[in-house]
C-alpha atoms as a PDB file:
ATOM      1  CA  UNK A   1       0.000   0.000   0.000  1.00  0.00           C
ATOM      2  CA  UNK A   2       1.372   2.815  -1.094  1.00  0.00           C
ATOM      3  CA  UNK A   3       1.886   5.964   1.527  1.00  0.00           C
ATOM      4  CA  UNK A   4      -1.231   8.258   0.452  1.00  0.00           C
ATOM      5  CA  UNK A   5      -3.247   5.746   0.525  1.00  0.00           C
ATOM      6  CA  UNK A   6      -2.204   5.077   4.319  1.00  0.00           C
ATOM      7  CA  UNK A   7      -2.009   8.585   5.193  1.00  0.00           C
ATOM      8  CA  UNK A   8      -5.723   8.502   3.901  1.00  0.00           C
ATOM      9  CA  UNK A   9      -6.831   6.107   5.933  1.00  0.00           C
ATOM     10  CA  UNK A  10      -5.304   7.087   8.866  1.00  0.00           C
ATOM     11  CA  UNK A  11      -6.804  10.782   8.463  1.00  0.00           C
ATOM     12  CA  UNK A  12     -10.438   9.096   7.622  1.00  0.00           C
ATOM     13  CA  UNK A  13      -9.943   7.516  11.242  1.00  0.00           C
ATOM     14  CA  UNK A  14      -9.096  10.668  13.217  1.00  0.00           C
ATOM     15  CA  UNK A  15     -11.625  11.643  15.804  1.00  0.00           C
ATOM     16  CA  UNK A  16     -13.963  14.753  14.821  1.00  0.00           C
ATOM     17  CA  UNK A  17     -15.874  15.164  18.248  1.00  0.00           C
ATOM     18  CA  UNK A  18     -18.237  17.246  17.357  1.00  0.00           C
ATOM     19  CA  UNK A  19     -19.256  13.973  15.281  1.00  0.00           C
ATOM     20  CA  UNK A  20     -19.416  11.690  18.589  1.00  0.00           C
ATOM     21  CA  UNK A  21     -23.285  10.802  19.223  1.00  0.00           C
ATOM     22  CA  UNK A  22     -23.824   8.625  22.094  1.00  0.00           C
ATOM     23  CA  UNK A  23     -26.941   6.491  22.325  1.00  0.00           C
ATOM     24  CA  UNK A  24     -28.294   3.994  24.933  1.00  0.00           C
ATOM     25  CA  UNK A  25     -30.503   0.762  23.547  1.00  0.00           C
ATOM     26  CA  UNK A  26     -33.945  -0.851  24.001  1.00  0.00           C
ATOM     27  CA  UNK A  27     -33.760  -3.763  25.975  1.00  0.00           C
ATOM     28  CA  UNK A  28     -36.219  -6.674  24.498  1.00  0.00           C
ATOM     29  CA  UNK A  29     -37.456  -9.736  26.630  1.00  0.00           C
ATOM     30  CA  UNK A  30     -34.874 -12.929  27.472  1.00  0.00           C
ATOM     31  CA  UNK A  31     -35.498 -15.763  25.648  1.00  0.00           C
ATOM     32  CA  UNK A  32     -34.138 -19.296  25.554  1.00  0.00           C
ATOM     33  CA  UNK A  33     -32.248 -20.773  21.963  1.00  0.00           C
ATOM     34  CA  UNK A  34     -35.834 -23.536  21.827  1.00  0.00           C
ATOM     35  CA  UNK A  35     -37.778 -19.951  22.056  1.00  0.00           C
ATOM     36  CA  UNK A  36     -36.071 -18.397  19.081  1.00  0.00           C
ATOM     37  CA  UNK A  37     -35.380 -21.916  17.519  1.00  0.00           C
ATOM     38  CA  UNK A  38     -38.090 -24.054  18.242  1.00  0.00           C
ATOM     39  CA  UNK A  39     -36.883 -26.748  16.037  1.00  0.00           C
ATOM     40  CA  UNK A  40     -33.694 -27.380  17.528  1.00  0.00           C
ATOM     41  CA  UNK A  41     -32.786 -30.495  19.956  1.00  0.00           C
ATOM     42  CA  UNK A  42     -33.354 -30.093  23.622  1.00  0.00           C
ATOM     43  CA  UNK A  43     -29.429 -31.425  23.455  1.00  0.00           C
ATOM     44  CA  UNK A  44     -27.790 -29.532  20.549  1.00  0.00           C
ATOM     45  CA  UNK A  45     -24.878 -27.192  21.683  1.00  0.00           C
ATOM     46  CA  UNK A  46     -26.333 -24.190  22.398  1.00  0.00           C
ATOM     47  CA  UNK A  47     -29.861 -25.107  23.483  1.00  0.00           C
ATOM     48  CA  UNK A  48     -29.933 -23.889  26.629  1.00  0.00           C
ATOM     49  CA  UNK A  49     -28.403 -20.526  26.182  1.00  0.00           C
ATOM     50  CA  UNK A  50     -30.139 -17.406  27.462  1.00  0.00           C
ATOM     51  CA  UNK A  51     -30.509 -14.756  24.658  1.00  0.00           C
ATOM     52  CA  UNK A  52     -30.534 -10.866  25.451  1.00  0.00           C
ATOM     53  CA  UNK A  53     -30.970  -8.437  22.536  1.00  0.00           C
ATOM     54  CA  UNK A  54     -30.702  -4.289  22.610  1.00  0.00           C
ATOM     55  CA  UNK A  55     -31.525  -2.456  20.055  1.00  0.00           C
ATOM     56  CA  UNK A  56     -31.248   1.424  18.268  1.00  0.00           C
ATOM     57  CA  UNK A  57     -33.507   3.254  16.174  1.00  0.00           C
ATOM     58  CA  UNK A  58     -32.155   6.254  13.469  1.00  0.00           C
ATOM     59  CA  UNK A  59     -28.658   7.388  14.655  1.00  0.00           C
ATOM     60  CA  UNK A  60     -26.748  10.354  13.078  1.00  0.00           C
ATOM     61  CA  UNK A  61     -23.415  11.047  13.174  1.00  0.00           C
ATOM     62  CA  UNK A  62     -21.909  13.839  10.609  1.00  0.00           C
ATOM     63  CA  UNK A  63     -22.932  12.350   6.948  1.00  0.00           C
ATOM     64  CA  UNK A  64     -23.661   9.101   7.808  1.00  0.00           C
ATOM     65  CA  UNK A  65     -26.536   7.496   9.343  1.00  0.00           C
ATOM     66  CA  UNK A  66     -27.253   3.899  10.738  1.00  0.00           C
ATOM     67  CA  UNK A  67     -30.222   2.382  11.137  1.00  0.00           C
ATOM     68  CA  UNK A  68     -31.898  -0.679  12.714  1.00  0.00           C
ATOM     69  CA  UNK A  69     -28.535  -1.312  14.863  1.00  0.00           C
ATOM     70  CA  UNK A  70     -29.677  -4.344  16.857  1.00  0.00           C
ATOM     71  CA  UNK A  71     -26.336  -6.366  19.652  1.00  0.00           C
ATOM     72  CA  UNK A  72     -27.700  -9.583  20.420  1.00  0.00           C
ATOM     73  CA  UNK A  73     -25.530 -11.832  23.336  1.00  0.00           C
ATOM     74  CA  UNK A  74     -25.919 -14.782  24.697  1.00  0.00           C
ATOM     75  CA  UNK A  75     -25.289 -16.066  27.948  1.00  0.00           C
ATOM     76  CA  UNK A  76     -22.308 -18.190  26.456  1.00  0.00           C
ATOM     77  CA  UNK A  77     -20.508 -14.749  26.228  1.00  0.00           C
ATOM     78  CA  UNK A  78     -20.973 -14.840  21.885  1.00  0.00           C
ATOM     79  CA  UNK A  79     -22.050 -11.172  20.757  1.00  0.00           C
ATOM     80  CA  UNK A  80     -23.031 -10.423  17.527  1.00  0.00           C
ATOM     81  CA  UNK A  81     -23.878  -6.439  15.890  1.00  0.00           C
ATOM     82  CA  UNK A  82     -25.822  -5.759  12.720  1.00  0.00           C
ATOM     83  CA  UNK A  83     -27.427  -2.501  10.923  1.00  0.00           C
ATOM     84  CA  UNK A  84     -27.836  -0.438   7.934  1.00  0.00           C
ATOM     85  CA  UNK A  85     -25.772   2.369   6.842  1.00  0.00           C
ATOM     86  CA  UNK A  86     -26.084   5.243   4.630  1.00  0.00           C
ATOM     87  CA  UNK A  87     -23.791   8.330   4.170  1.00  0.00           C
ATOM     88  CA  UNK A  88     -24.010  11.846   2.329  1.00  0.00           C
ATOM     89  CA  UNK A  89     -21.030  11.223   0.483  1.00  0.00           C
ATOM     90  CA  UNK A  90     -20.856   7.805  -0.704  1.00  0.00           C
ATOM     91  CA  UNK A  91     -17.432   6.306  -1.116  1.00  0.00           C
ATOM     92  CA  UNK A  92     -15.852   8.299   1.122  1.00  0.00           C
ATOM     93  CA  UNK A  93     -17.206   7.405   4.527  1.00  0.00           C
ATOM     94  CA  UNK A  94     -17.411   4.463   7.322  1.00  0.00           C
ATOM     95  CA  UNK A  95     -19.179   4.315  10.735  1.00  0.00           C
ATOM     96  CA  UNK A  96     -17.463   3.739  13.637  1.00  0.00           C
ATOM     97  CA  UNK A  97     -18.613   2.214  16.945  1.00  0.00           C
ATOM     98  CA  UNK A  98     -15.818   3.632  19.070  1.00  0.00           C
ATOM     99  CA  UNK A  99     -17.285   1.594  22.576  1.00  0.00           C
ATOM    100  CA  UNK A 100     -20.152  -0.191  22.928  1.00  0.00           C
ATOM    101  CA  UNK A 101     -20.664   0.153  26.980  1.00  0.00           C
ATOM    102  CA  UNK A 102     -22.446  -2.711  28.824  1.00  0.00           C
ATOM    103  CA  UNK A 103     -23.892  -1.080  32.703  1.00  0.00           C
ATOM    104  CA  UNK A 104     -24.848  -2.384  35.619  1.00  0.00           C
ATOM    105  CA  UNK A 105     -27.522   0.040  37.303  1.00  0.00           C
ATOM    106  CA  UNK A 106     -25.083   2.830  36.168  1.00  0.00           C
ATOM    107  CA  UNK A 107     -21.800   1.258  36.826  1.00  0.00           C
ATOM    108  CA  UNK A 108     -19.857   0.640  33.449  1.00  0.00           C
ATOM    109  CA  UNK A 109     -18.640  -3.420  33.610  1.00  0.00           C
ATOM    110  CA  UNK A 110     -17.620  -3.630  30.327  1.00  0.00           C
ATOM    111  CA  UNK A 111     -16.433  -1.487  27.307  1.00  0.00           C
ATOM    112  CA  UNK A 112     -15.921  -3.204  23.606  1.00  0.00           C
ATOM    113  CA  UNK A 113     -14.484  -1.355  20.513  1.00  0.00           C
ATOM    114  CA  UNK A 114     -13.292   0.375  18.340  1.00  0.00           C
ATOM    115  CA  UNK A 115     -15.371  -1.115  15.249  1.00  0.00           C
ATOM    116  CA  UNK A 116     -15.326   0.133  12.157  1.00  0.00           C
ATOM    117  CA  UNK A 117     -17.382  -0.475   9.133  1.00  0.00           C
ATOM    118  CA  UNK A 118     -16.286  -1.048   5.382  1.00  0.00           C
ATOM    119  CA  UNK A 119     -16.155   2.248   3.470  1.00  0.00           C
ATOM    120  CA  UNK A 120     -19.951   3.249   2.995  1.00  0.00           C
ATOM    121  CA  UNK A 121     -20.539   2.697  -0.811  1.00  0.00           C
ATOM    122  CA  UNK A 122     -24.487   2.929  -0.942  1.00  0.00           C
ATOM    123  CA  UNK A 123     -27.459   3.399   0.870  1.00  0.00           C
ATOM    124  CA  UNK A 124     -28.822   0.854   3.103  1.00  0.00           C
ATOM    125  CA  UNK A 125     -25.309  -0.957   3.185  1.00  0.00           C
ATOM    126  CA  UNK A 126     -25.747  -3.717   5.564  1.00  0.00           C
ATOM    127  CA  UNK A 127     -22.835  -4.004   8.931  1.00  0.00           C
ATOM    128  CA  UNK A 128     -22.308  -7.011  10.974  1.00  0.00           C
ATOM    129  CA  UNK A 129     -20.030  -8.104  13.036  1.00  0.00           C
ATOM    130  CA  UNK A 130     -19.228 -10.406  16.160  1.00  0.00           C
ATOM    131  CA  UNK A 131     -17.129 -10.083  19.237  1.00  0.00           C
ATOM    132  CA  UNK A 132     -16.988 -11.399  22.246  1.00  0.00           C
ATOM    133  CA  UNK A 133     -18.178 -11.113  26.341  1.00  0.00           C
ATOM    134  CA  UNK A 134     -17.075 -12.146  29.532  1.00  0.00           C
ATOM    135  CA  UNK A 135     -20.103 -14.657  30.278  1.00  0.00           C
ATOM    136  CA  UNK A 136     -20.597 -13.748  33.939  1.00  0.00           C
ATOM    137  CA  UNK A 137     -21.472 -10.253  33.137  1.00  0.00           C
ATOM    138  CA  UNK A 138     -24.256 -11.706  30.409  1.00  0.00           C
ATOM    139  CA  UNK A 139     -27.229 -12.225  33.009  1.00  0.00           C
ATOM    140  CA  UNK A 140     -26.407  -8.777  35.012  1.00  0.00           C
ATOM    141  CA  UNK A 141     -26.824  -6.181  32.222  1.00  0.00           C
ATOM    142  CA  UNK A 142     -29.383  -4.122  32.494  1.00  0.00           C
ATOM    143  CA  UNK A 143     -28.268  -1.113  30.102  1.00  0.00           C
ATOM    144  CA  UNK A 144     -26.591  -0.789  27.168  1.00  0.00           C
ATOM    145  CA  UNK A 145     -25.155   2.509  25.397  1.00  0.00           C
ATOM    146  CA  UNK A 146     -22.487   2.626  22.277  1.00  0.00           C
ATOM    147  CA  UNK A 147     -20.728   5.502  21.015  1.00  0.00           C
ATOM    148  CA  UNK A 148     -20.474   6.470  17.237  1.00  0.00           C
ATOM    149  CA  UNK A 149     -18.871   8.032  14.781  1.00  0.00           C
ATOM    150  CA  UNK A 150     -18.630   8.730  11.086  1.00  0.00           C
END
């Protein structure tokens, strides 16, 4: 890679603050894997997990804007994000979740991130990705905030 093209990227990852928009989730109900997946065996891996899952409405930070954002965990500690992203100016632009913050009634347990999306290259561009929790904190959360930027 040449040295521009570095430089670039670097730059494109700098911090703007008055970009930073932090917003907290809507917690949905618990539910078992047999409740989401009522096909699969009582004794499959994975049957008896716990599920939790937090989600985001319209979010705006600078140009971009993400949509649908929706963490889902397990009580195996497995985390997985996912939304849609659009930006003002295509082609130039990615989202960045710079902590997602797991609470405790108002004590911070647990902060995840950076993560940053693929360059934005059209409207409605779909995000995922998965991480990672410490299990024992799983059961305990009880509010949910991340932290964005574009």
């Amino acid at each position: 890679m040449e040295v521009k093209a570095i430089a670039k990227t670097l730059l494109r990852r700098q911090v703007n603050l008055e970009r930073v928009v932090t917003a907290v989730a809507t917690p949905s109900a618990v539910q078992a894997t047999n409740e989401i997946f009522p096909n699969i065996k009582t004794d499959a891996f994975g049957s008896n997990f716990s599920w939790w899952s937090w989600t985001w409405g319209l979010l705006s930070a600078g140009e971009c804007a993400m949509s649908n954002g929706t963490l889902v965990y397990n009580s195996d500690g497995g985390a997985s994000f996912s939304c849609q992203l659009t930006s003002a100016d295509l082609g130039d632009d990615a989202w960045g979740i710079l902590h997602i913050d797991f609470y405790f009634h108002g004590t911070l347990l647990l902060s995840q991130g950076p993560f940053w999306s693929p360059t934005i290259n059209r409207a409605g561009q779909e995000w995922d990705f998965g991480f990672a929790i410490p299990p024992y904190i799983a059961a305990i959360v009880d509010g949910v905030t991340i932290t964005n930027h574009c």
